[in-house]
C-alpha atoms as a PDB file:
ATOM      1  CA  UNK A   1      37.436  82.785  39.357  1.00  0.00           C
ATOM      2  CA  UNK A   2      40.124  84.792  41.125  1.00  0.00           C
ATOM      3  CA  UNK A   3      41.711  87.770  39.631  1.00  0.00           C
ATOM      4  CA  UNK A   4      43.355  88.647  42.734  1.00  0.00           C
ATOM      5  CA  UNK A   5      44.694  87.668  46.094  1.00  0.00           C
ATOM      6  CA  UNK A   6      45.088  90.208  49.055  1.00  0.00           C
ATOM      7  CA  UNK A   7      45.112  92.971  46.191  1.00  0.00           C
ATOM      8  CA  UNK A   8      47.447  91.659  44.093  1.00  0.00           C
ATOM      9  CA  UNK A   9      46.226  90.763  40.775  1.00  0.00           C
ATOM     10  CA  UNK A  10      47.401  87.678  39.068  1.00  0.00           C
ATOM     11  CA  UNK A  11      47.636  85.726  35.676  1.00  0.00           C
ATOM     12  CA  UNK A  12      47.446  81.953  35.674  1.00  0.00           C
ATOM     13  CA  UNK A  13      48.555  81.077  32.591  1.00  0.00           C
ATOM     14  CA  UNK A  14      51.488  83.705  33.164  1.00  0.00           C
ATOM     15  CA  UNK A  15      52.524  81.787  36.834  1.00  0.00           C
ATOM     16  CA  UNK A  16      51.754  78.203  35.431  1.00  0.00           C
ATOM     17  CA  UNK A  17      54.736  79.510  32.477  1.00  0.00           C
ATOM     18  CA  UNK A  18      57.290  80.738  35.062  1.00  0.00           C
ATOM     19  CA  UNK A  19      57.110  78.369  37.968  1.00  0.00           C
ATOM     20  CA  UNK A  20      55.866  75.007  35.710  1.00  0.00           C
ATOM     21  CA  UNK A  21      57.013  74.982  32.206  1.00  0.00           C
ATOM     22  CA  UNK A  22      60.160  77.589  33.018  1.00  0.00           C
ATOM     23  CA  UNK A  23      61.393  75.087  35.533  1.00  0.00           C
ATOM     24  CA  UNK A  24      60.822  71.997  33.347  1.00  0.00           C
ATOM     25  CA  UNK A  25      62.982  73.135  31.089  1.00  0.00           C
ATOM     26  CA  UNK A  26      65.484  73.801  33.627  1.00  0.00           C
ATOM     27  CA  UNK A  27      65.437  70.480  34.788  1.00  0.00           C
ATOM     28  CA  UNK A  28      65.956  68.869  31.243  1.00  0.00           C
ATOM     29  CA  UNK A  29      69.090  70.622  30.855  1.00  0.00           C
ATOM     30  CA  UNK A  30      70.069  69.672  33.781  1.00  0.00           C
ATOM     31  CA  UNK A  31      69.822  66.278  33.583  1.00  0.00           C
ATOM     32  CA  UNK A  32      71.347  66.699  29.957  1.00  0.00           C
ATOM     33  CA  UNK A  33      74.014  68.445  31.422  1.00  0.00           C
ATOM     34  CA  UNK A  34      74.715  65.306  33.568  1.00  0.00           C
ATOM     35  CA  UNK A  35      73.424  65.840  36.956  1.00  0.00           C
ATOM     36  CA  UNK A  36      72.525  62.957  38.873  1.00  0.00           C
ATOM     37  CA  UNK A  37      70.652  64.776  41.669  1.00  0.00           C
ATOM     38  CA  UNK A  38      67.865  67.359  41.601  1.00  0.00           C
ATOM     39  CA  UNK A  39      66.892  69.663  44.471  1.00  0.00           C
ATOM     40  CA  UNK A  40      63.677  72.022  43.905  1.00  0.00           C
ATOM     41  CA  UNK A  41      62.461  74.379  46.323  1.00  0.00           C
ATOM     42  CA  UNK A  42      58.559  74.551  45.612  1.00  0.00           C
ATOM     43  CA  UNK A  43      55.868  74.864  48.681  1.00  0.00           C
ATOM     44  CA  UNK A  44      54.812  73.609  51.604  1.00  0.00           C
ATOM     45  CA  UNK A  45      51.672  70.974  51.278  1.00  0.00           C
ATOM     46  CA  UNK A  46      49.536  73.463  54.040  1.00  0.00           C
ATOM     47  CA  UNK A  47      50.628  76.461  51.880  1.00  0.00           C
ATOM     48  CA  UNK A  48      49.317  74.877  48.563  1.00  0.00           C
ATOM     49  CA  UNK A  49      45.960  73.753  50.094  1.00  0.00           C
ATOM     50  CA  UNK A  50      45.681  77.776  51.586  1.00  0.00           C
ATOM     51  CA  UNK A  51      46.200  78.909  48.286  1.00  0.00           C
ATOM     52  CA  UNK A  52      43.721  76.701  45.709  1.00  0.00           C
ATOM     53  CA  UNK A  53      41.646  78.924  43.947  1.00  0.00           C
ATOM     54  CA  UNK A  54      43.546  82.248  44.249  1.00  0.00           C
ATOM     55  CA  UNK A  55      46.632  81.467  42.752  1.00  0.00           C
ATOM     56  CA  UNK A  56      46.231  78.236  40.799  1.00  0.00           C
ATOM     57  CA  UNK A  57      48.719  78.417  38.270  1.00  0.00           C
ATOM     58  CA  UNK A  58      51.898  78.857  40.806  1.00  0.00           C
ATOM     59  CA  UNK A  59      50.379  75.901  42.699  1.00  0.00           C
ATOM     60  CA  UNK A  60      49.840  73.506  38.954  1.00  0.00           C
ATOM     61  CA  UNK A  61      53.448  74.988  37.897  1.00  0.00           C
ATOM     62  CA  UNK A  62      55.235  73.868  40.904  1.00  0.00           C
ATOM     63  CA  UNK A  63      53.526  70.677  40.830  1.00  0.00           C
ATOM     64  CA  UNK A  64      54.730  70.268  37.418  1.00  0.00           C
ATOM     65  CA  UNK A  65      57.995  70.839  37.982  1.00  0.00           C
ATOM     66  CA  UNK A  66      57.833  68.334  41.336  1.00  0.00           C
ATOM     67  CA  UNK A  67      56.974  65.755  39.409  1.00  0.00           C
ATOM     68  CA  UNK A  68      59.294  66.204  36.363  1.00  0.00           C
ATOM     69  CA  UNK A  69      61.956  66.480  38.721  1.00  0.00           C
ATOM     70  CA  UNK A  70      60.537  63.119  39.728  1.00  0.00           C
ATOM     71  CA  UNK A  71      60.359  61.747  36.669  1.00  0.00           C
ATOM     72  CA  UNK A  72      63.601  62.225  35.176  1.00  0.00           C
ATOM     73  CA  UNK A  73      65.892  61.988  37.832  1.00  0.00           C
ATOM     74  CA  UNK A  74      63.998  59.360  40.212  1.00  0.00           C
ATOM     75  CA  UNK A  75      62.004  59.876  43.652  1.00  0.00           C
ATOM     76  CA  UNK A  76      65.558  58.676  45.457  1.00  0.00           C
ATOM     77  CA  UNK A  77      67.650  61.110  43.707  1.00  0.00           C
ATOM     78  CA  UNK A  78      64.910  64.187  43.935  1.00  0.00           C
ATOM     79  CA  UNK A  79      64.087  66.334  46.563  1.00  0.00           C
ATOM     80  CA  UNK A  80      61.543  68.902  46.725  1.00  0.00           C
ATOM     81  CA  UNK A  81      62.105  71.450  49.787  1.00  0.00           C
ATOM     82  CA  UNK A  82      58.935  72.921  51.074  1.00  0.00           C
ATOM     83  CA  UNK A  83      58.883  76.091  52.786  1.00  0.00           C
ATOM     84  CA  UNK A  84      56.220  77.997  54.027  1.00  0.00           C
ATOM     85  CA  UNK A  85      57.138  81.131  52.710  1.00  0.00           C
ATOM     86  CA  UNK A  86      60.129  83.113  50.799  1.00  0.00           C
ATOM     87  CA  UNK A  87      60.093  86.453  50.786  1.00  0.00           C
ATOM     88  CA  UNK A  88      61.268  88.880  48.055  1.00  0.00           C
ATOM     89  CA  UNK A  89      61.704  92.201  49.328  1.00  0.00           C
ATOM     90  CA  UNK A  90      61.417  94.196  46.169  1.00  0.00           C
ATOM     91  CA  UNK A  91      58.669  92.068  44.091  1.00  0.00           C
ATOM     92  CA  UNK A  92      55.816  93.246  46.613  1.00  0.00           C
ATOM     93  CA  UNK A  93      57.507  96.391  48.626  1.00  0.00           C
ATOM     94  CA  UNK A  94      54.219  96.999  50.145  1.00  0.00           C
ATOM     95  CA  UNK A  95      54.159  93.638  51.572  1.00  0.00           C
ATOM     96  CA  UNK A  96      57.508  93.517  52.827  1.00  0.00           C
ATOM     97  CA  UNK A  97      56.571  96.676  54.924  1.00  0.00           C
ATOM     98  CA  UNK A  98      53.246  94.399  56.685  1.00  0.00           C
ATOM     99  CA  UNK A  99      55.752  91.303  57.086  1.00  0.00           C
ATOM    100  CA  UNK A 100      58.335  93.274  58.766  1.00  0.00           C
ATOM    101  CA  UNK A 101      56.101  94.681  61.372  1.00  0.00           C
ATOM    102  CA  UNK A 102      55.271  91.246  62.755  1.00  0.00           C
ATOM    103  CA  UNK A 103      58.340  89.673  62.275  1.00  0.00           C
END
């Protein structure tokens, strides 16, 4: 089991709450508020397959959220935008200071 990627430590269950169950309850009321289209910016398919195992619940939670998105609002009037990466600046300082010296 992972308890950490690249020295970061990580709780499932906490990640699986904010980027699955969080967002499925965003996209309820939004489609109770009346929306007819849903946009949802999750991950890239390469990034999800890089990150199985050390991060599982971000990867379940967004998946979750996909397919409610899915689900309520149909697969014509969803889309899911899959970047690579979004970064954060002041979540992981340390890392911003590694990605800016290569980018």
């Amino acid at each position: 089991e992972w308890s950490s990627f690249f020295g970061l430590a990580f709780d499932d269950d906490r990640l699986y709450r904010s980027n699955g169950l969080l967002n499925k309850h965003a996209i309820q009321m939004a489609k109770d508020a009346g929306a007819q289209r849903f946009a949802f910016i999750s991950l890239s398919y390469e990034v999800a397959k890089f990150l199985e195992g050390p991060i599982e619940g971000y990867i379940d939670g967004k998946r979750l959220a996909e397919s409610t998105a899915c689900e309520l609002f149909g697969t014509e009037n969803t889309i899911v935008v899959g970047p690579s990466f979004i970064y954060g600046g002041k979540r992981f300082p340390t890392f911003g200071k590694v990605y800016r010296a290569f980018v």
